[in-house]
C-alpha atoms as a PDB file:
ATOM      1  CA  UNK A   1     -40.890  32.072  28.920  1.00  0.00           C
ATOM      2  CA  UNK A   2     -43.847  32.642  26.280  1.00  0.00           C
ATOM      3  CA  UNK A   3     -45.480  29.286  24.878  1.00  0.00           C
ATOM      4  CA  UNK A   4     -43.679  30.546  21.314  1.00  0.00           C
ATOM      5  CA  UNK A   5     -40.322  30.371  23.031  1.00  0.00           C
ATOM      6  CA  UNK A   6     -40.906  27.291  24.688  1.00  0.00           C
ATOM      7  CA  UNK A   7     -42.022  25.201  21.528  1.00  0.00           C
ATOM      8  CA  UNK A   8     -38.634  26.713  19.602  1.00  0.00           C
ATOM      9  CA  UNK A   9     -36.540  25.338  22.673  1.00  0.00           C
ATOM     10  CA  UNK A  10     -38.025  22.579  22.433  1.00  0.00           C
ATOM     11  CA  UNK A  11     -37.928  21.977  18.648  1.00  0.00           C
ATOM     12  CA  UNK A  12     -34.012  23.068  18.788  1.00  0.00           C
ATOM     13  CA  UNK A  13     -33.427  20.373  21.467  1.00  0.00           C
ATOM     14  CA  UNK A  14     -34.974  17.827  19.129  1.00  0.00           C
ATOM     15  CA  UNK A  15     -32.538  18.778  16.527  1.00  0.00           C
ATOM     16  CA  UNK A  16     -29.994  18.603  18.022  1.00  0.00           C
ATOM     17  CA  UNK A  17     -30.852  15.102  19.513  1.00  0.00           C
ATOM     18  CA  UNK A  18     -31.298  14.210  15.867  1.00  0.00           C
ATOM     19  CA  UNK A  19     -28.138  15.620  14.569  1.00  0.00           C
ATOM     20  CA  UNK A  20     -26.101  13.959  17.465  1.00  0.00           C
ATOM     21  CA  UNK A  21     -27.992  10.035  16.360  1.00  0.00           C
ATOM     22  CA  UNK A  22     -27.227  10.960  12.726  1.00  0.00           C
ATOM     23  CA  UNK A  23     -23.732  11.417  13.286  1.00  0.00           C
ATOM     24  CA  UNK A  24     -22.833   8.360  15.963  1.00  0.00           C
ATOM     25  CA  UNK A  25     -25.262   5.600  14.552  1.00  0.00           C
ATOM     26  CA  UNK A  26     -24.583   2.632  11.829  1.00  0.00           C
ATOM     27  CA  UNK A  27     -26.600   3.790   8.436  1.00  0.00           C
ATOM     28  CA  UNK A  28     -27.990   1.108   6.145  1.00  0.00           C
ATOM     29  CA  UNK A  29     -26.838   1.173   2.614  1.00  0.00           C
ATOM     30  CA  UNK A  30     -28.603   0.455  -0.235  1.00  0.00           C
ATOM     31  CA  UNK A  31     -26.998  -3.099   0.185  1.00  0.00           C
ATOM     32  CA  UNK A  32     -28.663  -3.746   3.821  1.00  0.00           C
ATOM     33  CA  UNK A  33     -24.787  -2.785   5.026  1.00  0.00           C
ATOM     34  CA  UNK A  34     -23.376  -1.286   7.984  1.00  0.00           C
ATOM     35  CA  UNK A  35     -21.585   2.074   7.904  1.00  0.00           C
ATOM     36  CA  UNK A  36     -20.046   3.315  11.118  1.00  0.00           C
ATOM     37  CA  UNK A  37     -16.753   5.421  12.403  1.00  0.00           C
ATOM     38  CA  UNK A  38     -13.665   3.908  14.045  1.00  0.00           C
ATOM     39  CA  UNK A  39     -10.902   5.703  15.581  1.00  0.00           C
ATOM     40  CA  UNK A  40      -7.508   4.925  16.797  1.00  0.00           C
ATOM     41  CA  UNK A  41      -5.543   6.758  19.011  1.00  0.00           C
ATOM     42  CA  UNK A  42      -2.584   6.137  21.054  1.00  0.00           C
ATOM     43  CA  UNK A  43      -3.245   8.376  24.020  1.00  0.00           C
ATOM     44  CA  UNK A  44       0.522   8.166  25.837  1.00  0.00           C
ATOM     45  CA  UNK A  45       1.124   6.459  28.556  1.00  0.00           C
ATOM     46  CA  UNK A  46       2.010   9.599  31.002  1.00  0.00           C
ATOM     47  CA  UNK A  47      -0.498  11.201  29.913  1.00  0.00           C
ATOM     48  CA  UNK A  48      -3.497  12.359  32.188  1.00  0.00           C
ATOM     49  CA  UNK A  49      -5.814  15.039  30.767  1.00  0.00           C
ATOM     50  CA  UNK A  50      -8.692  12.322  31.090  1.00  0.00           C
ATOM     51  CA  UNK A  51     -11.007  14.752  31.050  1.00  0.00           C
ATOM     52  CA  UNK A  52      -9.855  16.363  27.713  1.00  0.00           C
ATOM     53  CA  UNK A  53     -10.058  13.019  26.155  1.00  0.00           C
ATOM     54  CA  UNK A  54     -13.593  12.782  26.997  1.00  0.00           C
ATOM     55  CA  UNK A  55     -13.639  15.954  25.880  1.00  0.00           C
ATOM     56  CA  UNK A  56     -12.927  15.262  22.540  1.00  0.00           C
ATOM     57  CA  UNK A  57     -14.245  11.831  22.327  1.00  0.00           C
ATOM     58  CA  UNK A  58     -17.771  13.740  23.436  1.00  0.00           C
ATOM     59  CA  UNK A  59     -17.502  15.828  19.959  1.00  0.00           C
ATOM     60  CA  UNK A  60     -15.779  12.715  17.682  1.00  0.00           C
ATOM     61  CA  UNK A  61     -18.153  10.476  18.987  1.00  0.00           C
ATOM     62  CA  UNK A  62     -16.343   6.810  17.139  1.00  0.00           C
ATOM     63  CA  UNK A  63     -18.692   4.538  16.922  1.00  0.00           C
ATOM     64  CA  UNK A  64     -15.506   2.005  17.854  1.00  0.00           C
ATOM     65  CA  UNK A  65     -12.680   3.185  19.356  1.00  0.00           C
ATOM     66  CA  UNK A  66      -9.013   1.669  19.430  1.00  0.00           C
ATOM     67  CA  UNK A  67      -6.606   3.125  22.144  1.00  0.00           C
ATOM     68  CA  UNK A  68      -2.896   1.991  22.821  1.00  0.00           C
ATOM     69  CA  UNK A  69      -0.619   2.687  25.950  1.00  0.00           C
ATOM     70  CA  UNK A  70      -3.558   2.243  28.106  1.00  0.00           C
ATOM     71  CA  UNK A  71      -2.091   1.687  31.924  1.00  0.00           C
ATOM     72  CA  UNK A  72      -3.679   0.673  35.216  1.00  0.00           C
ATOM     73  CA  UNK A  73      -4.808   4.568  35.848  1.00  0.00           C
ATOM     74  CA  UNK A  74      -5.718   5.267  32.543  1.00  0.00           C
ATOM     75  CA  UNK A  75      -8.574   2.335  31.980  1.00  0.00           C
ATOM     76  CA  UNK A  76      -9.738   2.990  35.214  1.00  0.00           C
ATOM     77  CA  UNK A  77      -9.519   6.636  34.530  1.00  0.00           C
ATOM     78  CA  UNK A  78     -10.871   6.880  30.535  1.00  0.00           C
ATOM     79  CA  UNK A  79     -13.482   4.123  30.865  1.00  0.00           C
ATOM     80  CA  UNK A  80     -15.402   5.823  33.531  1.00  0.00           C
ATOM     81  CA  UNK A  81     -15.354   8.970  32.450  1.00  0.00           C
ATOM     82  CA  UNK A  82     -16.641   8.096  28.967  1.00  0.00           C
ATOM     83  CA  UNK A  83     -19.149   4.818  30.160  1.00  0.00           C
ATOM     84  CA  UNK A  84     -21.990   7.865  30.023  1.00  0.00           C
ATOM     85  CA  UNK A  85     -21.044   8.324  26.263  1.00  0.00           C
ATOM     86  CA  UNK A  86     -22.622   5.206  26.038  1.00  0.00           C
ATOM     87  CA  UNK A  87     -19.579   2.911  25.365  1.00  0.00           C
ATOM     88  CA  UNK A  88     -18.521  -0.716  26.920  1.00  0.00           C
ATOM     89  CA  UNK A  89     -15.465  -2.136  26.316  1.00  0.00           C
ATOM     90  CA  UNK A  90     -13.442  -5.146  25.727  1.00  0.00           C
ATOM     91  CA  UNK A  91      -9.739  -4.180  27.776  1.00  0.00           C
ATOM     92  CA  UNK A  92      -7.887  -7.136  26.955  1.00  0.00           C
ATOM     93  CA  UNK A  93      -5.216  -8.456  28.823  1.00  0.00           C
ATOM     94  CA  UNK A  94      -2.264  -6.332  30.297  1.00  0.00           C
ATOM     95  CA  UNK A  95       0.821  -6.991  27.826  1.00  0.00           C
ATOM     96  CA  UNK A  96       3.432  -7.547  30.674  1.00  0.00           C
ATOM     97  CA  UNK A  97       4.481  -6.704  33.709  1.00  0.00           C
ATOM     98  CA  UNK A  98       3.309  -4.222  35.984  1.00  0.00           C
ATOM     99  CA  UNK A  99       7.193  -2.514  36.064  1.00  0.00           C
ATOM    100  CA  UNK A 100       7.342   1.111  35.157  1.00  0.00           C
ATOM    101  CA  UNK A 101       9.007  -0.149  32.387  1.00  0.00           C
ATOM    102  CA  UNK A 102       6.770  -2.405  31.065  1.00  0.00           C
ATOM    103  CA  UNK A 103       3.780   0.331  32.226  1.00  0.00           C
ATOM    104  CA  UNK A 104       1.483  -2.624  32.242  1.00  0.00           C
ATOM    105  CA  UNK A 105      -0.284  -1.630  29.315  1.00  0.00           C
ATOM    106  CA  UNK A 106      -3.285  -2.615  27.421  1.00  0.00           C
ATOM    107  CA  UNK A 107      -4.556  -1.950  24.217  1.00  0.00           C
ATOM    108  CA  UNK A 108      -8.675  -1.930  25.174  1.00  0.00           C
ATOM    109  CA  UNK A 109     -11.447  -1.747  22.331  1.00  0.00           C
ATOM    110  CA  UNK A 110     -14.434   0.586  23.192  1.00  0.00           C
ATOM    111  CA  UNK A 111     -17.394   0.409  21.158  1.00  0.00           C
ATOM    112  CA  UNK A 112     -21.172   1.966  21.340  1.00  0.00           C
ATOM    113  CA  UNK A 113     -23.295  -0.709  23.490  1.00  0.00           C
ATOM    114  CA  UNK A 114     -26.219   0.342  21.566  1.00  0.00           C
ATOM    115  CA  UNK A 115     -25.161   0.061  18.204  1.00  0.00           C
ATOM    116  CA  UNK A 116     -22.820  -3.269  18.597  1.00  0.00           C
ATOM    117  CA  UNK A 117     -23.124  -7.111  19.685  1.00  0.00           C
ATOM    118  CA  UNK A 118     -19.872  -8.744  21.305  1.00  0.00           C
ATOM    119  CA  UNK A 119     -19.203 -12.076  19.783  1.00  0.00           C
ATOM    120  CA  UNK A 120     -16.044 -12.789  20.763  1.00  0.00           C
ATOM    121  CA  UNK A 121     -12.887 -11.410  21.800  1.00  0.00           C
ATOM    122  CA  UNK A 122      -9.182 -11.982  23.308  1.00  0.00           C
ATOM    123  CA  UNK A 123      -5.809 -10.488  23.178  1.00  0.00           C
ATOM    124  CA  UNK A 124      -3.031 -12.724  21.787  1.00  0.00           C
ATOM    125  CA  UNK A 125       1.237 -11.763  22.682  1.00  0.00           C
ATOM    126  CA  UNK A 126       3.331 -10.905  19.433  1.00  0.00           C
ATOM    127  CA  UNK A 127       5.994 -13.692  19.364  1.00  0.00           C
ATOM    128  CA  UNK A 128       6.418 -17.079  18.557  1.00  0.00           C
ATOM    129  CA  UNK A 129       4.013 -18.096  21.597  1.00  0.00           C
ATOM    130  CA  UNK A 130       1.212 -15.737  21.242  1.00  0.00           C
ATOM    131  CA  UNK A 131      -1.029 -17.692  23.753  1.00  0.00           C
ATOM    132  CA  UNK A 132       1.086 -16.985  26.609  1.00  0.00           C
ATOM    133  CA  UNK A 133       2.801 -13.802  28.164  1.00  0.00           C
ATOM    134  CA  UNK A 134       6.105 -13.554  25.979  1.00  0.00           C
ATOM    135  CA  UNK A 135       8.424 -11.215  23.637  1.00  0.00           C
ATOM    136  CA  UNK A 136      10.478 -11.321  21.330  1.00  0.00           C
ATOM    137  CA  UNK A 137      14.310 -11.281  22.645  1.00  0.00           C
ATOM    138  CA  UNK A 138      15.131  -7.381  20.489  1.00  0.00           C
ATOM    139  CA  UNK A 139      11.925  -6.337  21.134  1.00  0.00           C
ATOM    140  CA  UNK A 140      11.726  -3.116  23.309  1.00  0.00           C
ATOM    141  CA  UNK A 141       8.370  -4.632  25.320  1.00  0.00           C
ATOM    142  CA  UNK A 142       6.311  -6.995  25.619  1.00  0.00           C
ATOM    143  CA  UNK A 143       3.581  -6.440  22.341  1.00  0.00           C
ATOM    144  CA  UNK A 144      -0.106  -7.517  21.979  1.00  0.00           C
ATOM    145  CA  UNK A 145      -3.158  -7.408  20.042  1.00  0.00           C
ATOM    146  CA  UNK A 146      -6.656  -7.186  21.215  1.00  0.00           C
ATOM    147  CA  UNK A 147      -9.472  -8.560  19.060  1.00  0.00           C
ATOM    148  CA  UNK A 148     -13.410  -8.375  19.263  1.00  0.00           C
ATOM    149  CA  UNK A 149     -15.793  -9.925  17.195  1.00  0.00           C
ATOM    150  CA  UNK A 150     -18.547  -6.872  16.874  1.00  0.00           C
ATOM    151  CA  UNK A 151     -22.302  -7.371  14.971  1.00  0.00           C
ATOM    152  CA  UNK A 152     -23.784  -4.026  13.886  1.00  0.00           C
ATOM    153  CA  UNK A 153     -27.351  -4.111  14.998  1.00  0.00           C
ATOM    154  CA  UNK A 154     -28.812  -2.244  12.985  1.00  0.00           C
ATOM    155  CA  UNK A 155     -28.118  -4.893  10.134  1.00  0.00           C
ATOM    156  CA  UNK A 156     -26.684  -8.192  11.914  1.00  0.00           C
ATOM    157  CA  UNK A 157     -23.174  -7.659  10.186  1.00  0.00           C
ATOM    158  CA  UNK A 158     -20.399  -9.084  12.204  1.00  0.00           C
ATOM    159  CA  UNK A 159     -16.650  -7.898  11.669  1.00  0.00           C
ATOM    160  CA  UNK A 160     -13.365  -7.931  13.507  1.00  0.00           C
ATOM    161  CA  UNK A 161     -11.369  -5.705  14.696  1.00  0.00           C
ATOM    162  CA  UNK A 162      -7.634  -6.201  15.901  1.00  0.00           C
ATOM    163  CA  UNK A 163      -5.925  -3.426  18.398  1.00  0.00           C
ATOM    164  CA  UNK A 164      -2.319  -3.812  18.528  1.00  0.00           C
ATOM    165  CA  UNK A 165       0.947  -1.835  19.053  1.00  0.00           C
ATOM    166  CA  UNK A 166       4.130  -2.656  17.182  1.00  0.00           C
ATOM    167  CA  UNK A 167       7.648  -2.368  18.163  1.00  0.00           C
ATOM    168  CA  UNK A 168       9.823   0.346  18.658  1.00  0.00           C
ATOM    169  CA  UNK A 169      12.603  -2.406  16.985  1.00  0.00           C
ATOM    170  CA  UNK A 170      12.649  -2.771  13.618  1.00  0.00           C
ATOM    171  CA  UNK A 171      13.428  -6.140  13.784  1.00  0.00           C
ATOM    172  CA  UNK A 172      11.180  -7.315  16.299  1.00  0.00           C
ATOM    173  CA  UNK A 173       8.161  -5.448  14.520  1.00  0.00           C
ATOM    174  CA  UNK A 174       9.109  -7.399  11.393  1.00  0.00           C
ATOM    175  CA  UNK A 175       8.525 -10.833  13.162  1.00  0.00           C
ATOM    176  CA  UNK A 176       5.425  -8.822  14.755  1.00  0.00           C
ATOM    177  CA  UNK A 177       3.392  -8.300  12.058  1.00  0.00           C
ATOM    178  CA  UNK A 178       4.043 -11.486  10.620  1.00  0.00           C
ATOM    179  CA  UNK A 179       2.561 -13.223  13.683  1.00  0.00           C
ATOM    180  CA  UNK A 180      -0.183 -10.740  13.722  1.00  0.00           C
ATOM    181  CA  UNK A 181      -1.433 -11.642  10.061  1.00  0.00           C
ATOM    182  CA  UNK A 182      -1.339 -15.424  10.773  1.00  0.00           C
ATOM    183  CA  UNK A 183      -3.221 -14.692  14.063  1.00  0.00           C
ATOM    184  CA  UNK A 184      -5.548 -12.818  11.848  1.00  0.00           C
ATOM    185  CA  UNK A 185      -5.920 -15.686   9.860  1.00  0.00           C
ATOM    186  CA  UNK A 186      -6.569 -18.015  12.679  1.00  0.00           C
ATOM    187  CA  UNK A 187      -9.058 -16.137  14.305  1.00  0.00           C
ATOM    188  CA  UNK A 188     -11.033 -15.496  10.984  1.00  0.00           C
ATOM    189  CA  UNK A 189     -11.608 -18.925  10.470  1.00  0.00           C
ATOM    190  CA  UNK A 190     -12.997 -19.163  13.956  1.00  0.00           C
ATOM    191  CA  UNK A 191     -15.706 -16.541  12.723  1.00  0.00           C
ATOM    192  CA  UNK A 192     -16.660 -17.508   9.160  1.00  0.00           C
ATOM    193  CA  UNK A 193     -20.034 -15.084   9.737  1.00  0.00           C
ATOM    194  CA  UNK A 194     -17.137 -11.843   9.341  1.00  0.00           C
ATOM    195  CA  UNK A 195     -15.021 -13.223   6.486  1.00  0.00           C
ATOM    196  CA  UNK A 196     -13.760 -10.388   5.204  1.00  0.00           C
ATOM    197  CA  UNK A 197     -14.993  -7.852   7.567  1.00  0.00           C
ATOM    198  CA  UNK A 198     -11.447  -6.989   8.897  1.00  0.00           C
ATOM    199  CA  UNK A 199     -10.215  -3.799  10.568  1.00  0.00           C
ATOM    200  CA  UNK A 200      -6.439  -3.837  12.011  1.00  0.00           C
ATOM    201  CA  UNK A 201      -5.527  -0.064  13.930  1.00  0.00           C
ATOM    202  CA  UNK A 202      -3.001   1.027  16.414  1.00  0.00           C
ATOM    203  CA  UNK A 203       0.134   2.477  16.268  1.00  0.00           C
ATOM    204  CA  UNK A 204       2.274   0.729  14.027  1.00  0.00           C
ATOM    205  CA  UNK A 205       5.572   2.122  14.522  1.00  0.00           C
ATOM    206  CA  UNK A 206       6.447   2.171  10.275  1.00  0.00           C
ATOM    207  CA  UNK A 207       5.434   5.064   8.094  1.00  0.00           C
ATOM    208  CA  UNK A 208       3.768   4.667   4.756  1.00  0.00           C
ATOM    209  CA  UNK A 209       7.006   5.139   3.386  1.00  0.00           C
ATOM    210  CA  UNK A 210       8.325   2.500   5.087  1.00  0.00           C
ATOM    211  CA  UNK A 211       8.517  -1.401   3.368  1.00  0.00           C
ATOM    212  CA  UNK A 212       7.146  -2.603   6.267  1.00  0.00           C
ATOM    213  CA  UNK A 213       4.070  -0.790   5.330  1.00  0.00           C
ATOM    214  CA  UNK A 214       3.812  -2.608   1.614  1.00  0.00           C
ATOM    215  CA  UNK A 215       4.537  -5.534   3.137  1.00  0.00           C
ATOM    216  CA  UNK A 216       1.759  -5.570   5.234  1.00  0.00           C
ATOM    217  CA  UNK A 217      -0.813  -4.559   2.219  1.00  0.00           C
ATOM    218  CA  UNK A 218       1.019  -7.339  -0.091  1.00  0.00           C
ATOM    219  CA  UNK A 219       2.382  -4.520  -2.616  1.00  0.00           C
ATOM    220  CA  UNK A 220       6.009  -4.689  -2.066  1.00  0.00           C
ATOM    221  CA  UNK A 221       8.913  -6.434   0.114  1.00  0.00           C
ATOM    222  CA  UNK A 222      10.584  -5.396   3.089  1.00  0.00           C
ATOM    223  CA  UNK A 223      13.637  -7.481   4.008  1.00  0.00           C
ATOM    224  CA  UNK A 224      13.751  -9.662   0.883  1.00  0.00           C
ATOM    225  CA  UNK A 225      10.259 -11.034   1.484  1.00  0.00           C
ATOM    226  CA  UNK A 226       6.975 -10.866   0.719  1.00  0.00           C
ATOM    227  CA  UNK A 227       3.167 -11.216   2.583  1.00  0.00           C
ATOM    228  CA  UNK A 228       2.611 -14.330   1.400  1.00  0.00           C
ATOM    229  CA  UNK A 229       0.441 -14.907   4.774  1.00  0.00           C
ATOM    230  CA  UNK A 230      -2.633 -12.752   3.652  1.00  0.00           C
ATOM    231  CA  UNK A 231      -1.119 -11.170   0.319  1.00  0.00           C
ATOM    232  CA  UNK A 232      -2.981  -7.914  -1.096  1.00  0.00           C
ATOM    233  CA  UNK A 233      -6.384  -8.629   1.385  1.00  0.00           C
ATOM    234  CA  UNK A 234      -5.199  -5.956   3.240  1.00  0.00           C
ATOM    235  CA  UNK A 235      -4.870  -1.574   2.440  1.00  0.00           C
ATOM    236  CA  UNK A 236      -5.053   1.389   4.405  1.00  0.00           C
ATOM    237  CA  UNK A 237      -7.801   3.349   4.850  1.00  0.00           C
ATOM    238  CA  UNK A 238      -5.430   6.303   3.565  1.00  0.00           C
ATOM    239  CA  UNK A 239      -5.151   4.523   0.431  1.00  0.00           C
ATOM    240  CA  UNK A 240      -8.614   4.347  -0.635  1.00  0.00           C
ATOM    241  CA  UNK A 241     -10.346   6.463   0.995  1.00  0.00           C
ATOM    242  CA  UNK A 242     -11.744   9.700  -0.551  1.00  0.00           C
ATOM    243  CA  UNK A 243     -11.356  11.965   1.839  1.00  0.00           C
ATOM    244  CA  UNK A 244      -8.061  11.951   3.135  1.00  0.00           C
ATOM    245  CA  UNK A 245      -5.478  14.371   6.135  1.00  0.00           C
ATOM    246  CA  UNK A 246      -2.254  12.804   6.622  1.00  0.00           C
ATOM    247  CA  UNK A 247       0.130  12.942   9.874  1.00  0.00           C
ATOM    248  CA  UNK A 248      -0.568  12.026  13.164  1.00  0.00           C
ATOM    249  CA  UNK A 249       2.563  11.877  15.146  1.00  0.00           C
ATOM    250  CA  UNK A 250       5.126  14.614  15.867  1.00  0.00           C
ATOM    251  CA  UNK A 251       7.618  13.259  18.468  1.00  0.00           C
ATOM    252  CA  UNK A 252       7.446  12.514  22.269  1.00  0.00           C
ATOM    253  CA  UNK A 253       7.760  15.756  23.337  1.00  0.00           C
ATOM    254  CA  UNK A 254       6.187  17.839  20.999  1.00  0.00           C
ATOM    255  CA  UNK A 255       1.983  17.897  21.299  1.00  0.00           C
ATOM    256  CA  UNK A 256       1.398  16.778  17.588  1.00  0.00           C
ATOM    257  CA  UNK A 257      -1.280  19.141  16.947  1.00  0.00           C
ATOM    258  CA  UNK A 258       1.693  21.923  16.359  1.00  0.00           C
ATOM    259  CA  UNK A 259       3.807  19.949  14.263  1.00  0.00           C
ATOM    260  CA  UNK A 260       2.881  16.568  12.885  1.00  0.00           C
ATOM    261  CA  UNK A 261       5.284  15.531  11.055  1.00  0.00           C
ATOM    262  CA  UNK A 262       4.764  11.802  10.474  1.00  0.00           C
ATOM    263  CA  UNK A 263       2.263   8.990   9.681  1.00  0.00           C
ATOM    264  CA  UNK A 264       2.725   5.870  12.444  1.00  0.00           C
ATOM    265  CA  UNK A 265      -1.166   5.362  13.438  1.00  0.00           C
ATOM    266  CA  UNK A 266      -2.509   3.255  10.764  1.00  0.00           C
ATOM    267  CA  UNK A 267      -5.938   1.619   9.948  1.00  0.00           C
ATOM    268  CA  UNK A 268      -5.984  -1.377   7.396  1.00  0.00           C
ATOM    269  CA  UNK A 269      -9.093  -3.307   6.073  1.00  0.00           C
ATOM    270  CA  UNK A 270      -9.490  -6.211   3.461  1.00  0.00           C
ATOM    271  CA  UNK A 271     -11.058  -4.528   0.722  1.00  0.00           C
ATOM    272  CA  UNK A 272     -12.562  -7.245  -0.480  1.00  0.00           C
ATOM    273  CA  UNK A 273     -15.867  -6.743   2.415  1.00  0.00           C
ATOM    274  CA  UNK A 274     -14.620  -3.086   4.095  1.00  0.00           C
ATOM    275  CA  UNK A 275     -15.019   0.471   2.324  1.00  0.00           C
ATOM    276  CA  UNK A 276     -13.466   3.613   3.580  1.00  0.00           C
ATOM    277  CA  UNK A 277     -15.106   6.837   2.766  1.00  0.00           C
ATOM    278  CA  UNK A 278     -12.809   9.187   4.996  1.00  0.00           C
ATOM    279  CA  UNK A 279      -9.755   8.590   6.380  1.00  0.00           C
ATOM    280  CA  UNK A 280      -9.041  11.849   8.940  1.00  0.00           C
ATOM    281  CA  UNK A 281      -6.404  13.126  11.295  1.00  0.00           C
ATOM    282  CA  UNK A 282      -8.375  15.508  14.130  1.00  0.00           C
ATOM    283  CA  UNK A 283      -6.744  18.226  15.811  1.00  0.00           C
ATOM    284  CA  UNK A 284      -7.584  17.741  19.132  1.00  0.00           C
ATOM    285  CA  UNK A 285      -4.073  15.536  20.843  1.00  0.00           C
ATOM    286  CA  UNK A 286      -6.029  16.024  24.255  1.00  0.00           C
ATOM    287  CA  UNK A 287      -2.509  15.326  25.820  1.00  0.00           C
ATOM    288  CA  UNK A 288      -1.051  13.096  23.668  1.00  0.00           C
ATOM    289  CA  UNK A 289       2.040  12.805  21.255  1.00  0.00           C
ATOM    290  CA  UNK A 290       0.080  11.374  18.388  1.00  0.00           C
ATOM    291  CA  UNK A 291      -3.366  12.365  17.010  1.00  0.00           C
ATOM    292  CA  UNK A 292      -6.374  10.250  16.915  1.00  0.00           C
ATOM    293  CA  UNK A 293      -7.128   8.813  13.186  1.00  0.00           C
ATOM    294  CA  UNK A 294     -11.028   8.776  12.511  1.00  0.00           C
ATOM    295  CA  UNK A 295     -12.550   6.805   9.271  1.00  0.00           C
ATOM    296  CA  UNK A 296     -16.223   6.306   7.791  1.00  0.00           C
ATOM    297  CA  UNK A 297     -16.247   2.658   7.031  1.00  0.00           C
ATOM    298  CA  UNK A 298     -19.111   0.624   5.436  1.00  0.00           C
ATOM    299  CA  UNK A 299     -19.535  -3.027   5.363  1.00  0.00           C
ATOM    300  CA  UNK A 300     -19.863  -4.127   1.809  1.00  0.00           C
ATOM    301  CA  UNK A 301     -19.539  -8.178   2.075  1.00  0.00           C
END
């Protein structure tokens, strides 16, 4: 190799180093804020093309990442593979029992250990004792929510940033997201520094059309009542983001990047200290029956 071919290797590898930094890492705003992606992505609990998911975690490159029906084999199987991507994670606890039918599944938040401090963080049971292992009695499973407390480093921000999966029950997941908001609440008090600064994902089982859906963003009632628990703090990063693909789910047997069909992976923030910028569906399934849902956010509190 001539010294001319060398130095143009060499400046392409830089490049592409660049490119790769420019595209993963927090950017400071104008405002001293942090601006990062998140993704959520329920990646089926049968499913085991781990190294596809890497795959296409290697090109999406979240700087947070939200997964649901995460068993036993899966954590052990995902987290390894993708610990030289450079993320850690907070797993959580398991949601119940380690039955087939339960799956003992875990809703784990990954996040970029170079980019992100962990405060804080827990997992809390959807029912009317979220501190301990419980359901609901018409709930399908047992249902949790993951939470971390996350500073950007590049600017000392700190936000949080709830994992959950609702119920397959309508009205189970009613009760459910009521006892996710006043978790919400509760655990936002316990971290004035990231008032605000809150990011709920997963798969939530209700499409936009759904009332469930305005009654979690406060613009509308679903069974006769209305969020009077965090009111209109909440919207979806569909909503007001500017860049917007819709659908992420097609049905359990039907990969989703041939035919989605509906909208049941959501990502909400309170608007009054969270921007979204993009709000997209990628193509890649990588096994699953729903899409992964990637947004641009940016701190603005």
């Amino acid at each position: 190799m001539t010294l001319k071919s060398r130095i143009l290797t060499l400046l392409l590898s830089t490049l592409m180093c660049v490119s790769l930094f420019l595209a993963t890492a927090p950017t400071t705003s104008a405002a001293g804020t942090a601006s990062f992606s998140l993704m959520t992505y329920n990646v089926k609990n049968n499913n085991t093309n781990f190294n596809g998911i890497k795959s296409m975690l290697q090109t999406q490159r979240p700087a947070v990442l939200g997964l649901q029906e995460v068993t036993n084999l899966t954590w052990s199987s995902i987290s390894s593979r993708i610990k030289s991507l450079g993320y850690t994670a907070v797993r959580g606890e398991y949601r119940g029992t380690s039955s087939i039918l339960e799956g003992n599944e875990c809703n784990p938040i990954f996040f970029m250990t170079d980019l992100f401090t962990l405060h804080n963080s827990g997992t809390f049971w959807l029912s009317d004792t979220p501190n301990t292992k419980s359901k609901y009695s018409d709930s399908s499973y047992y249902r949790i929510c993951t939470w971390a407390v996350l500073e950007a480093k590049s600017t000392g921000d700190l936000f949080i940033v709830f994992n959950t999966h609702l119920d397959l029950t309508a009205s189970a997941r009613f009760k459910q997201v009521k006892v996710l908001l006043n978790q919400i609440n509760a655990i936002e008090r316990n971290a004035p520094l990231a008032t605000n600064n809150l990011i709920v994902m997963g798969d939530m089982n209700f499409a936009t059309a759904n009332s469930m859906f305005r009654y979690m963003t406060g613009r509308g009632a679903h069974a006769g009542e209305t969020n009077t628990i965090t009111g209109t703090r909440f919207n979806s990063t569909r909503a007001i983001a500017t860049t917007v693909t819709n659908n992420s789910f097609g049905n359990y047997y039907t990969n989703p990047a041939s035919n989605p069909t509906s909208d049941l992976d959501h990502i909400f923030v309170t608007t009054a200290g969270v921007a979204c910028s993009k709000h997209i569906v990628t193509s890649n399934a990588a096994g699953s029956d729903h899409l992964p849902v990637r947004v641009t956010l940016n701190l603005i509190s």
